[in-house]
Protein backbone atom coordinates (compact mmCIF):
# COMPACT_ATOMS: atom_id res chain seq x y z
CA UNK A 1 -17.78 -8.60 5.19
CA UNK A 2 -17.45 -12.14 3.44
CA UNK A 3 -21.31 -12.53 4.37
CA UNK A 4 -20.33 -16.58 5.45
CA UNK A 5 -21.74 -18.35 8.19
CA UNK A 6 -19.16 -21.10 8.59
CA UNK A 7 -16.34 -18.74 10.42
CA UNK A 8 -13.43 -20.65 8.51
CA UNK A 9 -14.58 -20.32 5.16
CA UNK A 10 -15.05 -16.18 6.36
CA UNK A 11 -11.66 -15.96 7.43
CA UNK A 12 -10.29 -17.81 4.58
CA UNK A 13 -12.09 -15.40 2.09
CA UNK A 14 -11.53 -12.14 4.66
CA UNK A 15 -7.56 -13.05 4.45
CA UNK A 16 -7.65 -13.72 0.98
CA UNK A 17 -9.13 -10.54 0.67
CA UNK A 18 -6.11 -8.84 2.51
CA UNK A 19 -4.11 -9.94 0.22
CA UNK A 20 -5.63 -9.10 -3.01
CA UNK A 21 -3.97 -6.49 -4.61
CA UNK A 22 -6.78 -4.14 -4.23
CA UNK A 23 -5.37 -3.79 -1.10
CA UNK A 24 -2.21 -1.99 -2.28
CA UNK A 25 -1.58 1.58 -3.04
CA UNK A 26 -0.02 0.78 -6.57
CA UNK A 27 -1.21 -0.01 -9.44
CA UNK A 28 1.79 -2.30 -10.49
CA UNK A 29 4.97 -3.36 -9.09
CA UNK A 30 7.13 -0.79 -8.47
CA UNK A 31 10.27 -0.48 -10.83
CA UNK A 32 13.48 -2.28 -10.18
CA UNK A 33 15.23 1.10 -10.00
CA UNK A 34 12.88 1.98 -7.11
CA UNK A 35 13.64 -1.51 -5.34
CA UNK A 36 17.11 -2.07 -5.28
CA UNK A 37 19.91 -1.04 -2.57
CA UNK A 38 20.49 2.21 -3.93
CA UNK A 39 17.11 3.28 -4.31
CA UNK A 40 17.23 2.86 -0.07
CA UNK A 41 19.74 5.62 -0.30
CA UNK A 42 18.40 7.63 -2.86
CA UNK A 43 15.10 7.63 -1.47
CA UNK A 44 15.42 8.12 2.33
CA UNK A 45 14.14 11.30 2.63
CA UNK A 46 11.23 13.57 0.89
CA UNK A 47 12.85 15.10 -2.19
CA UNK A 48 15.22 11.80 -3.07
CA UNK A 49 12.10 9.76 -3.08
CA UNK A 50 9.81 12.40 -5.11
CA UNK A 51 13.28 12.93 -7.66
CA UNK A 52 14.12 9.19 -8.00
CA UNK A 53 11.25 6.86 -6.83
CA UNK A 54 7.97 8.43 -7.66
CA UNK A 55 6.00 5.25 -8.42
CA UNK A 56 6.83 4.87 -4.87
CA UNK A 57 6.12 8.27 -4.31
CA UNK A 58 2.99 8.02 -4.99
CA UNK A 59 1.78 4.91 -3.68
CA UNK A 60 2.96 6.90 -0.53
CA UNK A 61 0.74 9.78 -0.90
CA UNK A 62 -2.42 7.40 -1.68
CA UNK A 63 -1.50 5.42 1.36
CA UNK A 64 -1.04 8.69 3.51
CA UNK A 65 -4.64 10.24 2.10
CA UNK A 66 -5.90 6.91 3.12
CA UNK A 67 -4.96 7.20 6.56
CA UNK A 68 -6.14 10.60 7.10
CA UNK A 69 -10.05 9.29 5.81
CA UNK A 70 -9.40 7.01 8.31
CA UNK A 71 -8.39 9.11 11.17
CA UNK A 72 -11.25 11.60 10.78
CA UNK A 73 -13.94 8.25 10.86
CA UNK A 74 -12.68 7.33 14.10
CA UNK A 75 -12.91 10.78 15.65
């Protein structure tokens, strides 16, 4: 994946790679609204978090499409 030969530079690049924000399912941080203690309330169930967090919402359904491509390639 990193294409190195020396195995700690690869894993250095591969975790740095992990962590690069390509790696998330949104686009920008997520609202403060949609982070604090009351969003954990508000946003507990299905139709709390599609109401009042849908930036979180829909990192959620990006994640969840993800994981169904990923399901099928390992069948």
């Amino acid at each position: 994946m990193t294409k190195e030969s020396d195995n700690e530079t690869a894993v250095t690049k591969f975790r740095a790679k992990l962590n690069s924000s390509e790696s998330y399912f949104n686009a920008e941080p997520f609202p403060k609204n949609e982070s604090d203690k009351d969003a954990h309330k508000k946003c507990s169930d299905i139709e709390g978090a599609k109401k009042y967090c849908p930036k979180r919402w829909a990192a959620l359904e990006l994640w969840m499409a993800e994981s169904r491509k990923a399901s099928v390639a390992v069948l």
